[in-house]
C-alpha atoms as a PDB file:
ATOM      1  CA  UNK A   1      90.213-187.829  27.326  1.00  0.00           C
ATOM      2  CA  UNK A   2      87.326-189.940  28.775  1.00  0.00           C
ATOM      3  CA  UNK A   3      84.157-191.745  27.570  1.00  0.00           C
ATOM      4  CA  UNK A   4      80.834-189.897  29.099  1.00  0.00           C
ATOM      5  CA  UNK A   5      77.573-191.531  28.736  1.00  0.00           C
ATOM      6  CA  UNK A   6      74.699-188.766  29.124  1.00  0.00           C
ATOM      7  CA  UNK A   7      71.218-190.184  29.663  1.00  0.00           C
ATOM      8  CA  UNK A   8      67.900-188.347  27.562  1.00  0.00           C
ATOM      9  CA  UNK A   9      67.676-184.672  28.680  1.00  0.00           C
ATOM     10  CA  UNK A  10      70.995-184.444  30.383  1.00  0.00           C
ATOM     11  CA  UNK A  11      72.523-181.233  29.975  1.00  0.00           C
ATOM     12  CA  UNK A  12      75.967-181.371  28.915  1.00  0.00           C
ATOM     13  CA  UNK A  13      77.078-178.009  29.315  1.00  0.00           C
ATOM     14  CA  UNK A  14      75.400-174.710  29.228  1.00  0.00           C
ATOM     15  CA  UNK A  15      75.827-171.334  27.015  1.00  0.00           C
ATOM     16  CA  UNK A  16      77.997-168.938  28.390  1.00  0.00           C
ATOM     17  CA  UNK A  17      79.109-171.553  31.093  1.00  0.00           C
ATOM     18  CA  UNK A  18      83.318-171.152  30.876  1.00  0.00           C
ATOM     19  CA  UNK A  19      84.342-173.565  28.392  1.00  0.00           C
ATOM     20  CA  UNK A  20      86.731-176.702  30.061  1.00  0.00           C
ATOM     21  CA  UNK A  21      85.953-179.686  27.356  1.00  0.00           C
ATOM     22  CA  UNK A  22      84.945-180.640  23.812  1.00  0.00           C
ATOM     23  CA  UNK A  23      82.964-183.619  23.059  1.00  0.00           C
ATOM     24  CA  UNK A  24      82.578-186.225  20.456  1.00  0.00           C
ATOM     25  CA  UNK A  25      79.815-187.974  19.695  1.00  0.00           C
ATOM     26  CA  UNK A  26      80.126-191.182  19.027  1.00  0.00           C
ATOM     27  CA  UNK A  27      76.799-192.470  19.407  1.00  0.00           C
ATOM     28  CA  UNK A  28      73.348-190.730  20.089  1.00  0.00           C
ATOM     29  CA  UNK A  29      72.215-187.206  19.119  1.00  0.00           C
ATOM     30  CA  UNK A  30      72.982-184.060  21.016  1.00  0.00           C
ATOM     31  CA  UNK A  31      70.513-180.988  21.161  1.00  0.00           C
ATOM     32  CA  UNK A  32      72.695-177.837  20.099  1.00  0.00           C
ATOM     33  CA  UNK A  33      70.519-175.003  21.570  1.00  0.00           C
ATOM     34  CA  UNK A  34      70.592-171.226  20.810  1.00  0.00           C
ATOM     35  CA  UNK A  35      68.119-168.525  21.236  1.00  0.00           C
ATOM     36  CA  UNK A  36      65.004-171.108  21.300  1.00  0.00           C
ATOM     37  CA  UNK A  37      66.112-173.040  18.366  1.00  0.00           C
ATOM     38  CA  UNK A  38      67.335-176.681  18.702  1.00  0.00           C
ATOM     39  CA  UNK A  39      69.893-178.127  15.994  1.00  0.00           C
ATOM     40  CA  UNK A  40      70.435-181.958  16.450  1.00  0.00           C
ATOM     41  CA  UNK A  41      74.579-182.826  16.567  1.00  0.00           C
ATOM     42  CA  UNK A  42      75.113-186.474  15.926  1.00  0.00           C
ATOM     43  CA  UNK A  43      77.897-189.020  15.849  1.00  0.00           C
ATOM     44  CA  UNK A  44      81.170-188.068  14.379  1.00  0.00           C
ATOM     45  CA  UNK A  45      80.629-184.378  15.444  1.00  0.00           C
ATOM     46  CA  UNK A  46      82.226-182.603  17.814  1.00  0.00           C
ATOM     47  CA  UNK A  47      80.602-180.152  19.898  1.00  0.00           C
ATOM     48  CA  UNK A  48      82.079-177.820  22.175  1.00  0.00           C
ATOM     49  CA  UNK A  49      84.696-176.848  20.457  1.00  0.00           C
ATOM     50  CA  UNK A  50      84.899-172.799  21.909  1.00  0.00           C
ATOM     51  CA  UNK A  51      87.315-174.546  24.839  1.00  0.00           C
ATOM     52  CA  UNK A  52      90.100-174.279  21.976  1.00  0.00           C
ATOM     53  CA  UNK A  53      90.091-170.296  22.040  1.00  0.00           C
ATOM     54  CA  UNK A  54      89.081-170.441  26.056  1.00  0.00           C
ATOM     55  CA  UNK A  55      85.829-168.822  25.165  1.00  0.00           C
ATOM     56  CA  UNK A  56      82.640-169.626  27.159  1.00  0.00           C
ATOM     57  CA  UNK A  57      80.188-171.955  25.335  1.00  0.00           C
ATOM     58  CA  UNK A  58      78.177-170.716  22.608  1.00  0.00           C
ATOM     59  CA  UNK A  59      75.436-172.704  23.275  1.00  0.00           C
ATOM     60  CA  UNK A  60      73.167-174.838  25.575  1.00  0.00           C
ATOM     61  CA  UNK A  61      73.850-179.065  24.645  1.00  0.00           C
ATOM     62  CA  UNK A  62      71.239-181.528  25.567  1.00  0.00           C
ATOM     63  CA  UNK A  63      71.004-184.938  25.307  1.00  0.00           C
ATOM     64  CA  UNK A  64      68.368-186.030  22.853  1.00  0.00           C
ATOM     65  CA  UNK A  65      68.291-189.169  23.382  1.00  0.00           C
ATOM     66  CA  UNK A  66      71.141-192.013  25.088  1.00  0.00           C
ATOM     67  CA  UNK A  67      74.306-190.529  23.925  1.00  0.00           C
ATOM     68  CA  UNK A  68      78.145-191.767  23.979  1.00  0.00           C
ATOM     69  CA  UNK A  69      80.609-189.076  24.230  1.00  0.00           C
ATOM     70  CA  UNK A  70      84.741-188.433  24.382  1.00  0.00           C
ATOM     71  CA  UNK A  71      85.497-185.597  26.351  1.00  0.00           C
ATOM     72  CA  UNK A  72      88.612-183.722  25.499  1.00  0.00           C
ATOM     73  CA  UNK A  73      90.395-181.110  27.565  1.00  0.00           C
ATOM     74  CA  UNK A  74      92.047-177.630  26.356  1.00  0.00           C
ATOM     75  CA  UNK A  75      95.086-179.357  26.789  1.00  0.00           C
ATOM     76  CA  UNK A  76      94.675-182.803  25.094  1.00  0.00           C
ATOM     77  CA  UNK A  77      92.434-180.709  21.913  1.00  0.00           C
ATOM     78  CA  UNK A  78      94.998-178.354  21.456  1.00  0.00           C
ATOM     79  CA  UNK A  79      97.770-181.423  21.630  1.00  0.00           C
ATOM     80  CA  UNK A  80      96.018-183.214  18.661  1.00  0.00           C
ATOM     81  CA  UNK A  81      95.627-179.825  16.526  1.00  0.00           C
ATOM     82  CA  UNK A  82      99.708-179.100  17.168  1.00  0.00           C
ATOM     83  CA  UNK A  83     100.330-182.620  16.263  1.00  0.00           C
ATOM     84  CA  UNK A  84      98.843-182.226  13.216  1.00  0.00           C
ATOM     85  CA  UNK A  85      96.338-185.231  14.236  1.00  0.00           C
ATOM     86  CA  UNK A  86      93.033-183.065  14.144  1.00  0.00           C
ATOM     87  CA  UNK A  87      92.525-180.329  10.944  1.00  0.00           C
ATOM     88  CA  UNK A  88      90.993-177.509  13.593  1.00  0.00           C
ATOM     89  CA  UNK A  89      90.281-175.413  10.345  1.00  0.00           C
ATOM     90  CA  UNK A  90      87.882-177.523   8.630  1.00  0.00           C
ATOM     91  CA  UNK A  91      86.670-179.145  11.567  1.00  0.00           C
ATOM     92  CA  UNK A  92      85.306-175.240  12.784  1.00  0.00           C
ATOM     93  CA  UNK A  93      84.363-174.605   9.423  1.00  0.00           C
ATOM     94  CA  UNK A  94      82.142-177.153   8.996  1.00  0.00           C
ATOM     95  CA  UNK A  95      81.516-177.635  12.832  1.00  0.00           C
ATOM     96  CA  UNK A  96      82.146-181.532  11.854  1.00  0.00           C
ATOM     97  CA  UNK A  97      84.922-183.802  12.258  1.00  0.00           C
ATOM     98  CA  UNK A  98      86.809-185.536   8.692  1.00  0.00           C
ATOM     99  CA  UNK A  99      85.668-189.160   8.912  1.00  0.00           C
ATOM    100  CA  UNK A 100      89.857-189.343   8.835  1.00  0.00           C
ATOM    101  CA  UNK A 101      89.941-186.673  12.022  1.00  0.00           C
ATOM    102  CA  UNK A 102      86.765-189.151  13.733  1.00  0.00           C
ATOM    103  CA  UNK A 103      88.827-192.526  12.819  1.00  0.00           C
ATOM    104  CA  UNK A 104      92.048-190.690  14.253  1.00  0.00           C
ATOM    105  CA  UNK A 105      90.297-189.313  17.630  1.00  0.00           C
ATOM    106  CA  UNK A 106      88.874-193.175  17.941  1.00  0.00           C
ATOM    107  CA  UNK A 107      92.204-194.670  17.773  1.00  0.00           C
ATOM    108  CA  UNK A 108      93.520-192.805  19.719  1.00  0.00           C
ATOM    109  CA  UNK A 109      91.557-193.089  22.847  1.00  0.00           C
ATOM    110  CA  UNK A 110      91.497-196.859  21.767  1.00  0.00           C
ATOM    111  CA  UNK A 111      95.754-196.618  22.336  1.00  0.00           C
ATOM    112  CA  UNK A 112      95.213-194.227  25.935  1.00  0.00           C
ATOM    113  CA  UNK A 113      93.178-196.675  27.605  1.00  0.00           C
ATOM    114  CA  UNK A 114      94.832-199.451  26.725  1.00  0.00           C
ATOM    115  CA  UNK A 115      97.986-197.452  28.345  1.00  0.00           C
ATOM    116  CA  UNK A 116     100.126-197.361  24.930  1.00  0.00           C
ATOM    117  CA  UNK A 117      99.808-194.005  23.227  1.00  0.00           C
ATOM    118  CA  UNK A 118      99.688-193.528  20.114  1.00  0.00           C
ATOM    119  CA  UNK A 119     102.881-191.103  19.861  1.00  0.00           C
ATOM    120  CA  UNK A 120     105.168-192.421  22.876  1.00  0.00           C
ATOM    121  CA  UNK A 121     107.387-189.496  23.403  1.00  0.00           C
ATOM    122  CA  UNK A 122     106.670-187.864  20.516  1.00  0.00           C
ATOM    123  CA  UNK A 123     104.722-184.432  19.778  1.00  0.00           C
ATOM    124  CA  UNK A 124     101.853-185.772  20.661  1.00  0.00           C
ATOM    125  CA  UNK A 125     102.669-187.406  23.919  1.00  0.00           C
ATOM    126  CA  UNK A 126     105.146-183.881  24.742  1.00  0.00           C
ATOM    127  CA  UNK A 127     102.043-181.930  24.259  1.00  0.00           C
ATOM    128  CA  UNK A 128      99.888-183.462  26.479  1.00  0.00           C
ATOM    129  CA  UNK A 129     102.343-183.695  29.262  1.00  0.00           C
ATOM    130  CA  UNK A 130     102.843-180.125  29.243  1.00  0.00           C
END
């Protein structure tokens, strides 16, 4: 997981590129792009979210404005689903993280850079070694 900060009309990934991270936004909105029509994503959304089924991208996103990102891996998403930290379901159903799943994902990468982790040794931690 890593902060990204994308500057106004920086493209963050492209449809049908392969599919390596997710994103969420934490600040900023992100242009969702699809056949010529533009749907804003903004903070507390995750976009991107086709790297869990290693599918390409669905769509084209582009930053609207000055946006603040966490970028998650296959690996690190799919770690946080298993550990039961991030409801995948609802989150893809309603193509929006919980305000629990956003506080969670904040934490979280609040614990990592500090170096503690929040799950030493635990599910969590065994995932994301693997």
């Amino acid at each position: 997981m890593q902060r990204v900060t994308v500057r106004a009309g920086e493209t963050i990934y492209r449809q049908d590129e392969a599919s390596d991270r997710a994103y969420m936004i934490l600040s900023g909105e992100i242009g969702m792009e699809r056949g010529g029509v533009v749907v804003p994503a903004r903070a507390g959304e995750l976009i991107g979210f086709s790297v869990l089924f290693d599918r390409p991208y669905g769509s084209t996103a582009t930053a609207l404005g000055d946006a603040s990102l966490l970028a998650f891996s296959r690996k690190e998403l799919r770690a946080l689903a298993e550990a039961g930290l991030l409801h995948v379901q609802g989150t893809l159903e309603r193509g929006r993280l919980s305000e629990d799943d956003a506080v969670i994902l904040a934490c979280w990468a609040q614990f990592k850079e500090a170096g503690l982790g929040p799950d030493r040794g635990g599910p969590l931690q065994r995932g994301l070694a693997q």
